[in-house]
N, C-alpha and C. Protein backbone atom coordinates (compact mmCIF):
# COMPACT_ATOMS: atom_id res chain seq x y z
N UNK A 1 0.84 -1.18 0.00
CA UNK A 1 0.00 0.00 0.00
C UNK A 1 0.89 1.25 0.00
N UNK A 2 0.31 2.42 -0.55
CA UNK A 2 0.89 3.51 -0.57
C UNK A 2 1.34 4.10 0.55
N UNK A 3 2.20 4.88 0.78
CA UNK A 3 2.14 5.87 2.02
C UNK A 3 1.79 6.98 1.41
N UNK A 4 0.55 7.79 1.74
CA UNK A 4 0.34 8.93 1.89
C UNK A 4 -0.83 9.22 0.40
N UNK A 5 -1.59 8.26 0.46
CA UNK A 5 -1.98 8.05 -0.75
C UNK A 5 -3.24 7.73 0.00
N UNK A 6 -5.04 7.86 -0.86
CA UNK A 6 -6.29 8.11 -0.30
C UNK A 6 -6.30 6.86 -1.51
N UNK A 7 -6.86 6.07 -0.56
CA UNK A 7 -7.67 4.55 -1.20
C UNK A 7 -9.32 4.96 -1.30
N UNK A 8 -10.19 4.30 -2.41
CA UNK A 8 -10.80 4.44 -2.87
C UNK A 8 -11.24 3.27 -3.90
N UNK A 9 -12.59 3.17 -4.51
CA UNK A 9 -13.01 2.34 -5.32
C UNK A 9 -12.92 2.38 -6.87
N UNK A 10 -13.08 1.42 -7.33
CA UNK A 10 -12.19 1.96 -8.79
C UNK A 10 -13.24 3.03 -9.49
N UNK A 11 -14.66 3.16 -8.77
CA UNK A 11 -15.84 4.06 -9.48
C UNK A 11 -15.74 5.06 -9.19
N UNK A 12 -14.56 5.54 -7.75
CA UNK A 12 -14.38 6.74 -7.46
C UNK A 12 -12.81 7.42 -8.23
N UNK A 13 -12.07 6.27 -8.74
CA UNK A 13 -10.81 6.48 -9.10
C UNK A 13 -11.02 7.23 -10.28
N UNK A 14 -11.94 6.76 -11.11
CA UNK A 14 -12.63 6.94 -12.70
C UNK A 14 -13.19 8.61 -12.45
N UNK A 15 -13.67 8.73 -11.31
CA UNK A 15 -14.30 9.95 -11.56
C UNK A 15 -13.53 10.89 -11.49
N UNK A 16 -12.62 10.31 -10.65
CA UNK A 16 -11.43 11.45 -10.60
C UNK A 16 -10.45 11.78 -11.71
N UNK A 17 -10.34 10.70 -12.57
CA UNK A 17 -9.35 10.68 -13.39
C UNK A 17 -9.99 11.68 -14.63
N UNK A 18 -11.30 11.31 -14.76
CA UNK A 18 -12.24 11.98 -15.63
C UNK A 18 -12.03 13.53 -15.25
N UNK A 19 -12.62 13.97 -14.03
CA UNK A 19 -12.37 15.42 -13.75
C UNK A 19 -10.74 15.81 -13.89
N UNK A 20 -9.77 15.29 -13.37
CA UNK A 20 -8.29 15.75 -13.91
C UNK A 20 -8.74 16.05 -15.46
N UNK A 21 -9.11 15.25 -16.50
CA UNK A 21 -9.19 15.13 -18.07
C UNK A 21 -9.98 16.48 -18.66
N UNK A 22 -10.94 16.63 -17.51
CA UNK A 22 -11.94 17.93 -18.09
C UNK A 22 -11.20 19.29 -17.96
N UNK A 23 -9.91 19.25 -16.75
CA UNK A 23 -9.26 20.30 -16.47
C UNK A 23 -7.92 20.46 -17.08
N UNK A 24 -8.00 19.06 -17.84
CA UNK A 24 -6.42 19.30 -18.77
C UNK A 24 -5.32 18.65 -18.04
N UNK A 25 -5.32 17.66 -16.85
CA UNK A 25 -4.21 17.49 -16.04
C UNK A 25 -4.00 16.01 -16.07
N UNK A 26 -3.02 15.26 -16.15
CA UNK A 26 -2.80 13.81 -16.12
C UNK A 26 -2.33 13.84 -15.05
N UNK A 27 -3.13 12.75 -14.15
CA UNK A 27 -2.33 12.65 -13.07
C UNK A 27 -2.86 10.63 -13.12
N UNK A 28 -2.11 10.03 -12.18
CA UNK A 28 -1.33 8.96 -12.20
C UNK A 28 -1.93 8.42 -10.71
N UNK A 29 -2.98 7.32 -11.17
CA UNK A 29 -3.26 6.23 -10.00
C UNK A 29 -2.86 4.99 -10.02
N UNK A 30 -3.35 4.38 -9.07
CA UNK A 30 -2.81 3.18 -9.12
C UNK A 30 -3.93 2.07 -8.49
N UNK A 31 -4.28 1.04 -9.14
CA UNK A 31 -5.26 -0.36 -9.15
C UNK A 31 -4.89 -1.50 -8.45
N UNK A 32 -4.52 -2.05 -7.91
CA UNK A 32 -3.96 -3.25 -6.92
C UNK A 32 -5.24 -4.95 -7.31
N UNK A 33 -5.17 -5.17 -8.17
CA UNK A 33 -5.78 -6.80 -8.37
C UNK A 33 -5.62 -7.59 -7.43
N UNK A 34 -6.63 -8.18 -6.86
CA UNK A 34 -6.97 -9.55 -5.98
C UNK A 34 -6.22 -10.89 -6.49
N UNK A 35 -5.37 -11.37 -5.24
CA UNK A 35 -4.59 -12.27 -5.57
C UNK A 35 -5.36 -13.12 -5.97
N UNK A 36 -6.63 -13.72 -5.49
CA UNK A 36 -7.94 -14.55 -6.02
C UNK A 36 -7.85 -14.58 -7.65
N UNK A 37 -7.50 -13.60 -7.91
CA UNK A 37 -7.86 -13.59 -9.83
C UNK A 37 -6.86 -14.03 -10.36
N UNK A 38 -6.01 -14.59 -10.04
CA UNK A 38 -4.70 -15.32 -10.67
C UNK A 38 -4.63 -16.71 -10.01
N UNK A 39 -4.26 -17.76 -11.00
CA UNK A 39 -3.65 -18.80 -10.24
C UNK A 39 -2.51 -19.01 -9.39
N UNK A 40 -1.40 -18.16 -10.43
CA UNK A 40 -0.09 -18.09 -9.91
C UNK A 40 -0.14 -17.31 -8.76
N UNK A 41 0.91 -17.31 -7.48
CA UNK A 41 1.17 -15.75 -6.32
C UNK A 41 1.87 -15.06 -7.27
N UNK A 42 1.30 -13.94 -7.07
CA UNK A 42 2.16 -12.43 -7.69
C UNK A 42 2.08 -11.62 -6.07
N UNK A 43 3.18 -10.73 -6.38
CA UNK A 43 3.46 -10.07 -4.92
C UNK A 43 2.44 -8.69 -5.38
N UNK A 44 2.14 -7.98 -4.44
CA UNK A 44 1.97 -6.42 -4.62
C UNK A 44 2.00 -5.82 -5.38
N UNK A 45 3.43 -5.53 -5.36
CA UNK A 45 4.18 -4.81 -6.35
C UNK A 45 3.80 -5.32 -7.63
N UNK A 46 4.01 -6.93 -8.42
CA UNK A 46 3.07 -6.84 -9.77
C UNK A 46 2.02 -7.07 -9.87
N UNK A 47 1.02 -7.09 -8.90
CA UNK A 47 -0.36 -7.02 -9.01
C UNK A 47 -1.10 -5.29 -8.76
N UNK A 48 0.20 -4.54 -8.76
CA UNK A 48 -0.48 -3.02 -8.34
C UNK A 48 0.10 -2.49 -9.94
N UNK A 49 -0.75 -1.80 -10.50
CA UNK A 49 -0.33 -1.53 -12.24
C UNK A 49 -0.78 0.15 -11.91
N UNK A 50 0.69 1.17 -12.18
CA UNK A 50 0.42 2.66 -12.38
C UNK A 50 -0.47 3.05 -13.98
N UNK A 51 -1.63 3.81 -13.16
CA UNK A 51 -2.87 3.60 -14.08
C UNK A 51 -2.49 5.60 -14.73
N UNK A 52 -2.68 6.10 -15.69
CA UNK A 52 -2.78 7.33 -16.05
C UNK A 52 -3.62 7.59 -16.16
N UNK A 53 -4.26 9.04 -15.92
CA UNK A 53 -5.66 9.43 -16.07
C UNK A 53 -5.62 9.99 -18.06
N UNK A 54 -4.80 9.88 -18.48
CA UNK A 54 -4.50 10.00 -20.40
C UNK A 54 -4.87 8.82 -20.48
N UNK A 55 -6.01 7.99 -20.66
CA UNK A 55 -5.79 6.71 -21.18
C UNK A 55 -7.59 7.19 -21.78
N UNK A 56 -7.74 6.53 -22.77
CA UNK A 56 -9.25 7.13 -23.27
C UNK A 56 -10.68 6.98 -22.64
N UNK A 57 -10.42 6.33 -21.71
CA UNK A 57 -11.69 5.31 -20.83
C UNK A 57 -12.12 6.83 -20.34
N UNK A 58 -11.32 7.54 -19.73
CA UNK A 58 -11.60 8.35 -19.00
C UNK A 58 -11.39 10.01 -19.65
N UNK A 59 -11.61 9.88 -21.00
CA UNK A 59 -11.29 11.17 -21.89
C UNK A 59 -13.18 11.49 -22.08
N UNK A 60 -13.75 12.66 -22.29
CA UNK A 60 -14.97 12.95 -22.91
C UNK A 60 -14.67 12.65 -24.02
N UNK A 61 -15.95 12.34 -24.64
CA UNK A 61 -16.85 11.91 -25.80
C UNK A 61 -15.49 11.70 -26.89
N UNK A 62 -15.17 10.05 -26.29
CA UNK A 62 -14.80 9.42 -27.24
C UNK A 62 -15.13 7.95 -27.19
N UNK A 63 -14.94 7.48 -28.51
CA UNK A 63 -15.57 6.20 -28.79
C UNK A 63 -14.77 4.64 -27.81
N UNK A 64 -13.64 5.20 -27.62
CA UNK A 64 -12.91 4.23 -27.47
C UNK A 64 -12.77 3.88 -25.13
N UNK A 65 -12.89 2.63 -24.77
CA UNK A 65 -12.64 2.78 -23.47
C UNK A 65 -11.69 2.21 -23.22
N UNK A 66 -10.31 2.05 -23.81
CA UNK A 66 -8.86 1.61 -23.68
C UNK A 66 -8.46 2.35 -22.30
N UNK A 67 -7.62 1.16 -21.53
CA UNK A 67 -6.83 1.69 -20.31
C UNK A 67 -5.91 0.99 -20.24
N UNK A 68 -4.55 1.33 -20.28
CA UNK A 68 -3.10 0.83 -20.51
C UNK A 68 -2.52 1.28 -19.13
N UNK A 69 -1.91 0.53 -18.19
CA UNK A 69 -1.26 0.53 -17.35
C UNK A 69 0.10 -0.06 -17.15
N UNK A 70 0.97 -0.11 -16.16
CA UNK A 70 2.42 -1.06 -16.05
C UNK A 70 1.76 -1.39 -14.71
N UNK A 71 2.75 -2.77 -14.12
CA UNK A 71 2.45 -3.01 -12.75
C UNK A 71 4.20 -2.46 -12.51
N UNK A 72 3.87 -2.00 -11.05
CA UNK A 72 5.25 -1.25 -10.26
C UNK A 72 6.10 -1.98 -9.90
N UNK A 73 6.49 -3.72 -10.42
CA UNK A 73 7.83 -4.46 -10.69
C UNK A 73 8.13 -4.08 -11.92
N UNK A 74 7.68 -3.42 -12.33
CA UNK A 74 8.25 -3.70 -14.07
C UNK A 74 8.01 -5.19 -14.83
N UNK A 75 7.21 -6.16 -14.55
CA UNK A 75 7.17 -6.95 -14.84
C UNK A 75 6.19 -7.28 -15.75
N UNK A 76 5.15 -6.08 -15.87
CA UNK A 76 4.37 -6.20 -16.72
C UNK A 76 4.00 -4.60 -17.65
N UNK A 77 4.44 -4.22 -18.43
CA UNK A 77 4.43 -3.46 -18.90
C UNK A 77 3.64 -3.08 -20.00
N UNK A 78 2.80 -1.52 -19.56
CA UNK A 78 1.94 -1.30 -21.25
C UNK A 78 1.27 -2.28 -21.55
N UNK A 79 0.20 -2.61 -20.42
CA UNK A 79 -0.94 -3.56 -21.14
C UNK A 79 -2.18 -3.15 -20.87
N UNK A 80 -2.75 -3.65 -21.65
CA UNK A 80 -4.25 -3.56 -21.97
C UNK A 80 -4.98 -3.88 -20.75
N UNK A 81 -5.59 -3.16 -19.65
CA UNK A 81 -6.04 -3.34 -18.83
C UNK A 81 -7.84 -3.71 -18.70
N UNK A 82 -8.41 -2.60 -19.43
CA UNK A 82 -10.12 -3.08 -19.70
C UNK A 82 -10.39 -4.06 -20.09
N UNK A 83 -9.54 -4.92 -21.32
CA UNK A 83 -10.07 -6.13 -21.39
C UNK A 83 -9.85 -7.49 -20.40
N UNK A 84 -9.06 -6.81 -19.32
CA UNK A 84 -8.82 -7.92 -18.05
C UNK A 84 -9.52 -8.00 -17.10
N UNK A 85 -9.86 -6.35 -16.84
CA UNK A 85 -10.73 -5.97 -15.64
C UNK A 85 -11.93 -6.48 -15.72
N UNK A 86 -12.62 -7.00 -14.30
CA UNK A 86 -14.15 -7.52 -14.10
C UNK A 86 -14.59 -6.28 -14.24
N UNK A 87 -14.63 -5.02 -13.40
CA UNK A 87 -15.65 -4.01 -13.65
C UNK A 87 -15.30 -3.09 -15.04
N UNK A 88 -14.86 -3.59 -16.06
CA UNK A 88 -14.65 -3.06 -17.52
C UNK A 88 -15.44 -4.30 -18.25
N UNK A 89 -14.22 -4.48 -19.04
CA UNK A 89 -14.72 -5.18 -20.51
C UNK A 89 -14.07 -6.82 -20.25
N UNK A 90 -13.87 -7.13 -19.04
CA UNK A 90 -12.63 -8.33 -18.87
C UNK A 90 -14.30 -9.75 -18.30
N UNK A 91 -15.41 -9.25 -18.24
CA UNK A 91 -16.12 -10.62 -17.48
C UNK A 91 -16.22 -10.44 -16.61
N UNK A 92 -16.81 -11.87 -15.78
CA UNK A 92 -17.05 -12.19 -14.36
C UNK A 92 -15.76 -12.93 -14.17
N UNK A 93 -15.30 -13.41 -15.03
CA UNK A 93 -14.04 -14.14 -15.19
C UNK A 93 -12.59 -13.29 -14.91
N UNK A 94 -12.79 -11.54 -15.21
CA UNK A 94 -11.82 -11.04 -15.15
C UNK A 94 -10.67 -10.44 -13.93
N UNK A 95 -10.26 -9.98 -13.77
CA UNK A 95 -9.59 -9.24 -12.80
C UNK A 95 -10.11 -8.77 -12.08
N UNK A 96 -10.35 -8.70 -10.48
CA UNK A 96 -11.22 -8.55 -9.90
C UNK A 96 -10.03 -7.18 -8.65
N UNK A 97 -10.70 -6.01 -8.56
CA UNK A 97 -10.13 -5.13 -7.93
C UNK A 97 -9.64 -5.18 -6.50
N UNK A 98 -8.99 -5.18 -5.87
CA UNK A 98 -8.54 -5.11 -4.55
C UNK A 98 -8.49 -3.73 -4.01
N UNK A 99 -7.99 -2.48 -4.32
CA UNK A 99 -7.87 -1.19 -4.34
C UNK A 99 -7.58 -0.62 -4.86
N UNK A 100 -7.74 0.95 -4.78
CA UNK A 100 -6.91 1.82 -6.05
C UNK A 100 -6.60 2.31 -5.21
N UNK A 101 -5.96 3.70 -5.59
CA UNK A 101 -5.26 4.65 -4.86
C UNK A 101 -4.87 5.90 -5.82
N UNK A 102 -5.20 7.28 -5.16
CA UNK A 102 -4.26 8.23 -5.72
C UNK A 102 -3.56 8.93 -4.64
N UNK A 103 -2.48 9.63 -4.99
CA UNK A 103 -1.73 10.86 -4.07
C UNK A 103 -2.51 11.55 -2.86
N UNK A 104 -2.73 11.49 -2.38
CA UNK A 104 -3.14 12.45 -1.76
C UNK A 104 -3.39 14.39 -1.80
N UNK A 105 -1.90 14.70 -2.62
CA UNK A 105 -1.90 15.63 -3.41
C UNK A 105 -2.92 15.84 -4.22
N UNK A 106 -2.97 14.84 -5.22
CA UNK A 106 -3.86 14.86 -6.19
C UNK A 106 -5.47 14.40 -6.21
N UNK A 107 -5.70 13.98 -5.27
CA UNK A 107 -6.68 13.74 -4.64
C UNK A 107 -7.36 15.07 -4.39
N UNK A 108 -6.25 15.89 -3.26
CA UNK A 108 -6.97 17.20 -3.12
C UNK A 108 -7.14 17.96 -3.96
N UNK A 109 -6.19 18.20 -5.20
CA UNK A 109 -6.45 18.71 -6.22
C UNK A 109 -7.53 18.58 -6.84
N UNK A 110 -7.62 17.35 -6.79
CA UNK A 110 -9.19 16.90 -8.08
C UNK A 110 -10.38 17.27 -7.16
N UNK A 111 -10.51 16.98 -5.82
CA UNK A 111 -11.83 17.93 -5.04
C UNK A 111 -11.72 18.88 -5.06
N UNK A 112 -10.24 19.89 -5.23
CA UNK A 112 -10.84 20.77 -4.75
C UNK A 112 -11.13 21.67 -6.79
N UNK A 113 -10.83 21.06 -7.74
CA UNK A 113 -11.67 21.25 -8.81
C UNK A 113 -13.13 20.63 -9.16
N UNK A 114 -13.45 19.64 -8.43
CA UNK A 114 -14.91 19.08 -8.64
C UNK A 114 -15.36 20.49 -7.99
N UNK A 115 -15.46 20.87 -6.66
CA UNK A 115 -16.20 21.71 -6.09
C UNK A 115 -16.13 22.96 -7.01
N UNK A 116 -15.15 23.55 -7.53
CA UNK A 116 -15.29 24.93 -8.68
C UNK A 116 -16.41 24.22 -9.69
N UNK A 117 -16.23 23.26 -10.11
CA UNK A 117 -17.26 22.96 -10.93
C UNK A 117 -18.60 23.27 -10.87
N UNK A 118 -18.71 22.55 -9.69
CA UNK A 118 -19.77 22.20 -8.95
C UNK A 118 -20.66 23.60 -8.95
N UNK A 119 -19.69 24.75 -8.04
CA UNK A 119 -19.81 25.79 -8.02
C UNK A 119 -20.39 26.81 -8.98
N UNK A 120 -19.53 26.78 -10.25
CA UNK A 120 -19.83 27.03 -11.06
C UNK A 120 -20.96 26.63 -11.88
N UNK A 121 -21.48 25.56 -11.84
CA UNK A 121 -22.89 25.02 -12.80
C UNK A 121 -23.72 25.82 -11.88
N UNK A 122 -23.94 25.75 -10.41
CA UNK A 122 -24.74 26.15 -9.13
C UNK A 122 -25.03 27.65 -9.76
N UNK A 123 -24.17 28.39 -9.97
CA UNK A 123 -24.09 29.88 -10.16
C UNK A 123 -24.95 30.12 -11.59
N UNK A 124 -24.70 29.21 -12.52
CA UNK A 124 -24.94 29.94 -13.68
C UNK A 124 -26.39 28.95 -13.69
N UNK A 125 -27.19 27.98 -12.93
CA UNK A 125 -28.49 27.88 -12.72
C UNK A 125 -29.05 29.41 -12.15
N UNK A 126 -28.57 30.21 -11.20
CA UNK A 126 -29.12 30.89 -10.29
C UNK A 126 -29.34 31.87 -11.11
N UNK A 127 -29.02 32.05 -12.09
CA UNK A 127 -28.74 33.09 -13.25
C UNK A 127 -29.92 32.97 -13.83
């Protein structure tokens, strides 16, 4: 697990990655897979894959929901992650989530741009 890093569900990871995307900013989480979804033991480290919020899943209005990650041994690099994942395009059969995680930094960053948002739609209803 991270130090200093806000765990979260992968439906909250997505939203965040999405709002970084609306504000122009890539920022960089991370997914941790359930040892359950593999036969083989994999440690942590290659079952935790650094996820980018640039990956198209999480871009507006585009066709495509591609998400390319590495796991943090280096052991698996630049792969196709949605078609593995259970809560994507991977099955009941697929990769099944254990945690995500972002920065904490960036965490606060991305609330504290949801709330301008937020803010902002609020204002221009009142209008």
């Amino acid at each position: 697990m991270m130090e200093n890093a806000v765990s979260m569900t992968y439906r909250e990871l997505a939203r965040c990655f999405r709002a970084a995307e609306r504000a122009g900013l890539h920022i960089t989480g991370y997914i941790t897979f359930s040892q359950a979804s593999f036969e083989t033991e994999y440690s942590e480290e290659s079952r935790t894959y650094a996820v980018s919020s640039d990956n198209k899943a999480y871009w507006s209005r585009t066709g495509s929901h591609s998400i390319f990650g590495s796991s943090l041994d280096g052991s698996d690099q630049h792969v196709r992650l949605d078609h593995r994942m259970a809560s994507e395009f991977g099955g009941p059969d697929g990769w099944q989530i254990e945690r995500c995680q972002l920065p904490r930094a960036d965490y606060e960053r991305i609330q504290e741009l949801v709330r301008a948002e937020w803010e902002k739609r609020r204002d221009a209803a009142e209008r």
